[in-house]
PDB file of N, CA and C in Angstrom:
ATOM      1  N   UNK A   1      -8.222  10.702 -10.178  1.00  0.00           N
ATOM      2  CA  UNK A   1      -7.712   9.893  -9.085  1.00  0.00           C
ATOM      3  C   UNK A   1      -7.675   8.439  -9.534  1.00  0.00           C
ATOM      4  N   UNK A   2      -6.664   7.559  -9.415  1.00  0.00           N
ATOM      5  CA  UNK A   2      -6.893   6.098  -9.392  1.00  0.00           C
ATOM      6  C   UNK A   2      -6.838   5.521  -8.988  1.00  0.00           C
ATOM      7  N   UNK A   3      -7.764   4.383  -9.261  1.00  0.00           N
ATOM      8  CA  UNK A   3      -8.187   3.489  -8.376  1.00  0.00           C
ATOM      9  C   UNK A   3      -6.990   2.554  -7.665  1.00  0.00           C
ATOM     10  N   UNK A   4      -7.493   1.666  -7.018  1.00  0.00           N
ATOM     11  CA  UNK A   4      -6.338   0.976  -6.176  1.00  0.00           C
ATOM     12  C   UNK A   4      -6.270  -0.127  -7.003  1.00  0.00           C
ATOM     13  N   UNK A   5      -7.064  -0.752  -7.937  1.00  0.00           N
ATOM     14  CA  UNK A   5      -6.297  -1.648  -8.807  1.00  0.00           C
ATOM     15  C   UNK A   5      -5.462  -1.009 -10.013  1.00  0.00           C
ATOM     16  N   UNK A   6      -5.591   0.173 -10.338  1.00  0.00           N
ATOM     17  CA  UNK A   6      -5.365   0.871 -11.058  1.00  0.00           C
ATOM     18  C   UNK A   6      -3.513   1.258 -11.089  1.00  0.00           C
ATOM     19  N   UNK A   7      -3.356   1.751  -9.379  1.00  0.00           N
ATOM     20  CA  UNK A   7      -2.540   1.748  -8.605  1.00  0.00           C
ATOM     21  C   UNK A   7      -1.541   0.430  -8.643  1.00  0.00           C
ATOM     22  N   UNK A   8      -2.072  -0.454  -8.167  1.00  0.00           N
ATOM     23  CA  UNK A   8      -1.754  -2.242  -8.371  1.00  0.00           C
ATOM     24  C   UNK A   8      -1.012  -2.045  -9.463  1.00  0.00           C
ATOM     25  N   UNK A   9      -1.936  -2.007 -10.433  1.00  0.00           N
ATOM     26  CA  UNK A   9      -1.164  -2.354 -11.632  1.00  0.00           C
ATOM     27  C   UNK A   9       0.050  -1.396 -12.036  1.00  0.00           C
ATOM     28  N   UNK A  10       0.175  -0.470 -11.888  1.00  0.00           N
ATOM     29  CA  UNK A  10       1.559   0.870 -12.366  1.00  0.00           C
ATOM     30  C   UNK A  10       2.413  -0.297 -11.115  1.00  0.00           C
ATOM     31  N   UNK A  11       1.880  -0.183  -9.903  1.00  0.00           N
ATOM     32  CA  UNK A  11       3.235  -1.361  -9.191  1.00  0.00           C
ATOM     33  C   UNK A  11       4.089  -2.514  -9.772  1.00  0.00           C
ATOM     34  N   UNK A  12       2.999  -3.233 -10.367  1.00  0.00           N
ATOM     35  CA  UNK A  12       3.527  -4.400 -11.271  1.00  0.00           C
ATOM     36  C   UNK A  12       4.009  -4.408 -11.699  1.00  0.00           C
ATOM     37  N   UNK A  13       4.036  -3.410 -12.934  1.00  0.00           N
ATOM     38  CA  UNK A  13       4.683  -2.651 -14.175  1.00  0.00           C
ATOM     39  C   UNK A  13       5.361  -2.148 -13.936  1.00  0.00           C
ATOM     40  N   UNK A  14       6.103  -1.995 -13.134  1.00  0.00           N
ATOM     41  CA  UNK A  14       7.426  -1.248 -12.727  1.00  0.00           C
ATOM     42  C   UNK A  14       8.016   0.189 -13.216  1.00  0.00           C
ATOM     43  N   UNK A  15       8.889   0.751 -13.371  1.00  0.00           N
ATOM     44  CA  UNK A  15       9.615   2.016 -13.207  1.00  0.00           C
ATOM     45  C   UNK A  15       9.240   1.983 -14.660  1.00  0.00           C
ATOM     46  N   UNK A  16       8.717   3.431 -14.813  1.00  0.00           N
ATOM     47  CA  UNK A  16       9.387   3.428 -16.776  1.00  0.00           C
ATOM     48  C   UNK A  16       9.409   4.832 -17.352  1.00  0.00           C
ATOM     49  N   UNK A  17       9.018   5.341 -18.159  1.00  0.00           N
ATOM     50  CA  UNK A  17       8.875   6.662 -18.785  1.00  0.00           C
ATOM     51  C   UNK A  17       7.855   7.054 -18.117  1.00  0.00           C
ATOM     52  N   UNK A  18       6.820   6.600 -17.813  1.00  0.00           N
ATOM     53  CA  UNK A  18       6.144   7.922 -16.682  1.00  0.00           C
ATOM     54  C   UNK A  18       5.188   7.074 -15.618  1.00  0.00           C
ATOM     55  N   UNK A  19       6.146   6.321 -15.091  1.00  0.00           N
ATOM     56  CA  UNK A  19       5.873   5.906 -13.788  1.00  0.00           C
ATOM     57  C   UNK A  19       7.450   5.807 -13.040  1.00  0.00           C
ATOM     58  N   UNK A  20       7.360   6.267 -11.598  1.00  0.00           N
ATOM     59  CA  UNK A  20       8.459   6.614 -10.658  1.00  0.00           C
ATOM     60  C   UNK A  20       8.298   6.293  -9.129  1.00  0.00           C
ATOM     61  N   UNK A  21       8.701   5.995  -8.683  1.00  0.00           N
ATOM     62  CA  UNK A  21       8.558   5.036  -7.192  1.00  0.00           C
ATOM     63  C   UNK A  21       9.051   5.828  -6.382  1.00  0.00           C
ATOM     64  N   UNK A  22       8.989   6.259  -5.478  1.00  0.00           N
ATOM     65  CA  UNK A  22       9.585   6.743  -4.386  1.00  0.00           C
ATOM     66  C   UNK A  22       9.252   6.216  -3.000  1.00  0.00           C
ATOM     67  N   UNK A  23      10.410   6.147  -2.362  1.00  0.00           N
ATOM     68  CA  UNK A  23      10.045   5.024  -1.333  1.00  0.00           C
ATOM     69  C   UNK A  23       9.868   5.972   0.306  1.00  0.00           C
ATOM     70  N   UNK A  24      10.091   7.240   0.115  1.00  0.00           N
ATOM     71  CA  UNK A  24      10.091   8.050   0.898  1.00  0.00           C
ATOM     72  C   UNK A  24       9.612   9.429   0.448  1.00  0.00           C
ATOM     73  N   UNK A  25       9.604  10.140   1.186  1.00  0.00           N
ATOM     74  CA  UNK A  25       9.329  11.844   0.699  1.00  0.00           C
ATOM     75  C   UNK A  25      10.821  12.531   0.475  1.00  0.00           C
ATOM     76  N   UNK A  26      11.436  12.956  -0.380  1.00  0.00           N
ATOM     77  CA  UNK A  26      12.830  13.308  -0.464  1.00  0.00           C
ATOM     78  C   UNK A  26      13.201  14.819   0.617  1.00  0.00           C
ATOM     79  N   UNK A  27      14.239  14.586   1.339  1.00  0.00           N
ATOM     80  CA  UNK A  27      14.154  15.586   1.983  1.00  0.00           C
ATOM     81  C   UNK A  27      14.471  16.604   1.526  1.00  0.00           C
ATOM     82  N   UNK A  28      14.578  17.094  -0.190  1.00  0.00           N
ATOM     83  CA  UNK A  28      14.698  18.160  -0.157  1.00  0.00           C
ATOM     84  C   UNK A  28      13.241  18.304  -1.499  1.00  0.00           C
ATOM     85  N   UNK A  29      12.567  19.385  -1.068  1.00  0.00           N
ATOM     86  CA  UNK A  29      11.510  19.423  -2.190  1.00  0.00           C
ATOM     87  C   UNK A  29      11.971  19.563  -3.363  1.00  0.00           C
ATOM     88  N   UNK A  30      12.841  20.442  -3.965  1.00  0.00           N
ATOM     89  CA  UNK A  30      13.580  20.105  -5.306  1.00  0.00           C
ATOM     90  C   UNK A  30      13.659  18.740  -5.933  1.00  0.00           C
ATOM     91  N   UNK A  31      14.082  17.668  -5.207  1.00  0.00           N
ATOM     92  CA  UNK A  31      13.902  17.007  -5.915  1.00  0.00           C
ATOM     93  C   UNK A  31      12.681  16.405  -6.422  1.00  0.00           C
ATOM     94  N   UNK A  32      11.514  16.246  -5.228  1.00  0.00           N
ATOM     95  CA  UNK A  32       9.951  16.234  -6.015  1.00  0.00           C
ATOM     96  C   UNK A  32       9.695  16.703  -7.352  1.00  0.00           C
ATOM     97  N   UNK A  33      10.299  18.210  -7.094  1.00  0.00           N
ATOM     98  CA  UNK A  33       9.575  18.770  -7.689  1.00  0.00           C
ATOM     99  C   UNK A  33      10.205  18.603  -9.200  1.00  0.00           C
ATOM    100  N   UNK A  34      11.801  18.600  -9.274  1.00  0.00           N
ATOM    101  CA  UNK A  34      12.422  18.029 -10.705  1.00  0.00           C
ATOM    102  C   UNK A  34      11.870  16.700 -11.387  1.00  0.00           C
ATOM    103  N   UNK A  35      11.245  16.011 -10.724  1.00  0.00           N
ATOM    104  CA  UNK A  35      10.470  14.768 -11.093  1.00  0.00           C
ATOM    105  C   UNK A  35       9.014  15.082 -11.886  1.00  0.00           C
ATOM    106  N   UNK A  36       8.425  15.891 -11.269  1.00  0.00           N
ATOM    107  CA  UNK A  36       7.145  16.996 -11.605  1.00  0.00           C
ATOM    108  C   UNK A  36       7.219  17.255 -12.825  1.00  0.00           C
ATOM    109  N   UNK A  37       8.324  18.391 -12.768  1.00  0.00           N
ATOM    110  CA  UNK A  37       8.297  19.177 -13.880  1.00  0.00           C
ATOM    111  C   UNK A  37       9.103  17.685 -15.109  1.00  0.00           C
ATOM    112  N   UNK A  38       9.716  16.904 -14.888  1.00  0.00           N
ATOM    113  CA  UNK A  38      10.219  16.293 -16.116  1.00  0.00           C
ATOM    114  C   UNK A  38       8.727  15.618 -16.683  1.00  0.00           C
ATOM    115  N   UNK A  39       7.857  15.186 -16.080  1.00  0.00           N
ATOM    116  CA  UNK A  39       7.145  14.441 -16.104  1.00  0.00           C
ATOM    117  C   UNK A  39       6.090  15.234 -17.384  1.00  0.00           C
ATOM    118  N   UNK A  40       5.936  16.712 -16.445  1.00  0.00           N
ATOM    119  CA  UNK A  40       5.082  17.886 -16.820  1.00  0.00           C
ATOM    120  C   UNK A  40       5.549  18.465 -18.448  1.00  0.00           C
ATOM    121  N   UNK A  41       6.880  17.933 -18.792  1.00  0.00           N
ATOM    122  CA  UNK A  41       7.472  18.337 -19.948  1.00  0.00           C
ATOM    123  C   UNK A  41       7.255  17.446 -20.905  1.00  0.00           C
ATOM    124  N   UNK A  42       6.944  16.002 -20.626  1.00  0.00           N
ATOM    125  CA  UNK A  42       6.993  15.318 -21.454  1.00  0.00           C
ATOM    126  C   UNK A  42       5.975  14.758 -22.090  1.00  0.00           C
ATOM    127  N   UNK A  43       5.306  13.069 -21.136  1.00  0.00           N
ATOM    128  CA  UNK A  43       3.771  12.915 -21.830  1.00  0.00           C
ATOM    129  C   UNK A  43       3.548  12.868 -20.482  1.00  0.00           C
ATOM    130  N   UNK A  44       3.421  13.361 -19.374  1.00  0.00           N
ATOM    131  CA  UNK A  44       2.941  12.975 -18.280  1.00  0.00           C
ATOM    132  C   UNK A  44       3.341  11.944 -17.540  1.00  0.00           C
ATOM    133  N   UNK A  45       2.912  11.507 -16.141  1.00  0.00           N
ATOM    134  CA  UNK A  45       3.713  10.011 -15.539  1.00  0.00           C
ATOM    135  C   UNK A  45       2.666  10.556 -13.939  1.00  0.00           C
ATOM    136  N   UNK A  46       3.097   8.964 -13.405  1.00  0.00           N
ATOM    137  CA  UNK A  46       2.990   8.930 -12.039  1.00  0.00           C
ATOM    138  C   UNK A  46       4.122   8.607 -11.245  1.00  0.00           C
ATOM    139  N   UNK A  47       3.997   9.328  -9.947  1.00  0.00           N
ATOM    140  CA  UNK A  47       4.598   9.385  -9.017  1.00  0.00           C
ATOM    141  C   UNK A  47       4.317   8.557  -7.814  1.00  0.00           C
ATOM    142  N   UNK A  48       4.252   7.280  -7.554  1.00  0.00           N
ATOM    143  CA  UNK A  48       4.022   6.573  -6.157  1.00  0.00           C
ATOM    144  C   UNK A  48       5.216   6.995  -5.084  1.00  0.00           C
ATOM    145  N   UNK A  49       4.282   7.368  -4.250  1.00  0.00           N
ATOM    146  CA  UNK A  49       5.160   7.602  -2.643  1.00  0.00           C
ATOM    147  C   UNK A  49       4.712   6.116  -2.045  1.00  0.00           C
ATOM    148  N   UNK A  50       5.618   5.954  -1.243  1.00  0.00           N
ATOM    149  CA  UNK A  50       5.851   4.844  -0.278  1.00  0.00           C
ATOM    150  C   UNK A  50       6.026   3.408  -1.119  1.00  0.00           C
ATOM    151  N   UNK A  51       6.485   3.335  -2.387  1.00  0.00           N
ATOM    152  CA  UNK A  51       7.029   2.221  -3.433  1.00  0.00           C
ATOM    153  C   UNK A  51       8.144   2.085  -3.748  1.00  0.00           C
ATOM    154  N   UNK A  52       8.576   1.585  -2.832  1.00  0.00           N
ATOM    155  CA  UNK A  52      10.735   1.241  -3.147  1.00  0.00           C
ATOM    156  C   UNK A  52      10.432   0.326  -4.580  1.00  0.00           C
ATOM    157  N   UNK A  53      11.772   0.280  -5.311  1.00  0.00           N
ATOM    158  CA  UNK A  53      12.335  -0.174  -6.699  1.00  0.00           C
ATOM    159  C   UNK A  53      11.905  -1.472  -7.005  1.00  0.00           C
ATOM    160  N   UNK A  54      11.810  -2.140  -5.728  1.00  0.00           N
ATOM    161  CA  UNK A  54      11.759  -3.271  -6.417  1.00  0.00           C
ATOM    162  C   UNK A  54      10.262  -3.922  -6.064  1.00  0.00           C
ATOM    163  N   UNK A  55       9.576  -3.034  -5.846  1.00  0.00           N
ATOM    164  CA  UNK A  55       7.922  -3.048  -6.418  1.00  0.00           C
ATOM    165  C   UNK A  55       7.054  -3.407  -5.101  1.00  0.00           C
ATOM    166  N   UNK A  56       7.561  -3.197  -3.979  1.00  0.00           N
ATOM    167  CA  UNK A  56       7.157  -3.254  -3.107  1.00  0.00           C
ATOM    168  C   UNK A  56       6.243  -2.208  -2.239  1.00  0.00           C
ATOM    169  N   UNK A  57       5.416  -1.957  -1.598  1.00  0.00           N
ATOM    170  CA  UNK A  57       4.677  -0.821  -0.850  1.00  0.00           C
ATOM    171  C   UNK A  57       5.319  -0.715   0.486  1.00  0.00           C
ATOM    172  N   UNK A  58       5.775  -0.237   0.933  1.00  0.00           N
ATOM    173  CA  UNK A  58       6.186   0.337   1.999  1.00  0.00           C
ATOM    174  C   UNK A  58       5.517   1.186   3.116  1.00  0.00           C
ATOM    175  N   UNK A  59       4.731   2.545   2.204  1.00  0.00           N
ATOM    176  CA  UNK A  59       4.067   3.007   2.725  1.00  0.00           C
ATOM    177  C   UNK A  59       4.660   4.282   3.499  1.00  0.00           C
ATOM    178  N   UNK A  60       4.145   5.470   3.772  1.00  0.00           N
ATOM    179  CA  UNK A  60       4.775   6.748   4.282  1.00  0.00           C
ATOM    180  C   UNK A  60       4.266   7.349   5.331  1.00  0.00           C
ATOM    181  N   UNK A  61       5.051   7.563   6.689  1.00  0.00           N
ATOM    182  CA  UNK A  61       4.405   8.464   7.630  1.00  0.00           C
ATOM    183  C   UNK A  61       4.602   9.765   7.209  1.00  0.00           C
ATOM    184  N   UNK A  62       3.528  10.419   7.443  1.00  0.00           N
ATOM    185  CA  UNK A  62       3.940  12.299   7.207  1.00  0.00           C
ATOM    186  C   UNK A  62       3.503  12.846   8.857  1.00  0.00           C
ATOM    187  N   UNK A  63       5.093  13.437   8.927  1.00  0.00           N
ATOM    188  CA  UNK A  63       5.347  14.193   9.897  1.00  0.00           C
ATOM    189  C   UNK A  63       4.609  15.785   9.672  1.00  0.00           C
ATOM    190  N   UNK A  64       4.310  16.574  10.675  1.00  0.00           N
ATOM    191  CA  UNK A  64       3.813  17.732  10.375  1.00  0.00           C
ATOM    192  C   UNK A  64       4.731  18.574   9.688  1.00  0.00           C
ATOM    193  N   UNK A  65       6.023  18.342   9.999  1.00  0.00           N
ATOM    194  CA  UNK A  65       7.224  18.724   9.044  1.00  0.00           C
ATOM    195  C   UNK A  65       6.857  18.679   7.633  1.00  0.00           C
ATOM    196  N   UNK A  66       6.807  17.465   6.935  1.00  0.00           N
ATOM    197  CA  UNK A  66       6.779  17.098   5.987  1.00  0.00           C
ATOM    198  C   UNK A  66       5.274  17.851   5.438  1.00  0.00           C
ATOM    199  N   UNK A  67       4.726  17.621   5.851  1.00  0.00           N
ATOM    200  CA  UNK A  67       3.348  18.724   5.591  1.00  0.00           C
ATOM    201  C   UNK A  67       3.293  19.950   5.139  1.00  0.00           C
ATOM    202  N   UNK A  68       4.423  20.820   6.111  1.00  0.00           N
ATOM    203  CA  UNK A  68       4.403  22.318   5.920  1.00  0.00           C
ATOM    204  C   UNK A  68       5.344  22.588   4.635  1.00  0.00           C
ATOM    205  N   UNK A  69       6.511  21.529   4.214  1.00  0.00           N
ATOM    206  CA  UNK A  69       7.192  21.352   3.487  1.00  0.00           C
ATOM    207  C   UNK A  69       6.956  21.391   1.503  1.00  0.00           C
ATOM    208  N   UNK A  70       5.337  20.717   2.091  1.00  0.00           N
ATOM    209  CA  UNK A  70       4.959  20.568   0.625  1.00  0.00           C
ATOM    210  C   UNK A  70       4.045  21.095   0.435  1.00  0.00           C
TER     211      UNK A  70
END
């Protein structure tokens, strides 16, 4: 698990080979999950939910929808 400065910092550092922003939950799980597995193929990466592009936190409500979804 990492920490929240840890966190901080992949924000800073922006998009790259295995860090990925997502500023929402995608409504279709496929695409999560193609992010996963590229990640899973290569050297590994992180995935931030609720981090739009341009390095900002946003932050994510999860609907019970979105719950049963994933």
């Amino acid at each position: 698990m990492l920490s929240i400065n840890e966190i901080k910092s992949l924000i800073t550092s922006e998009e790259g080979y295995n860090v990925e922003f997502k500023k929402s939950i995608p409504s279709k799980v496929k695409e999560i999950t193609e992010e996963i597995c590229a990640f899973s193929n290569a050297a590994g990466g992180t995935i931030l939910l609720g981090v739009d592009d341009n390095n900002s936190i946003q932050g994510i409500l999860f609907s019970n929808a979105k719950r049963s979804a994933l």
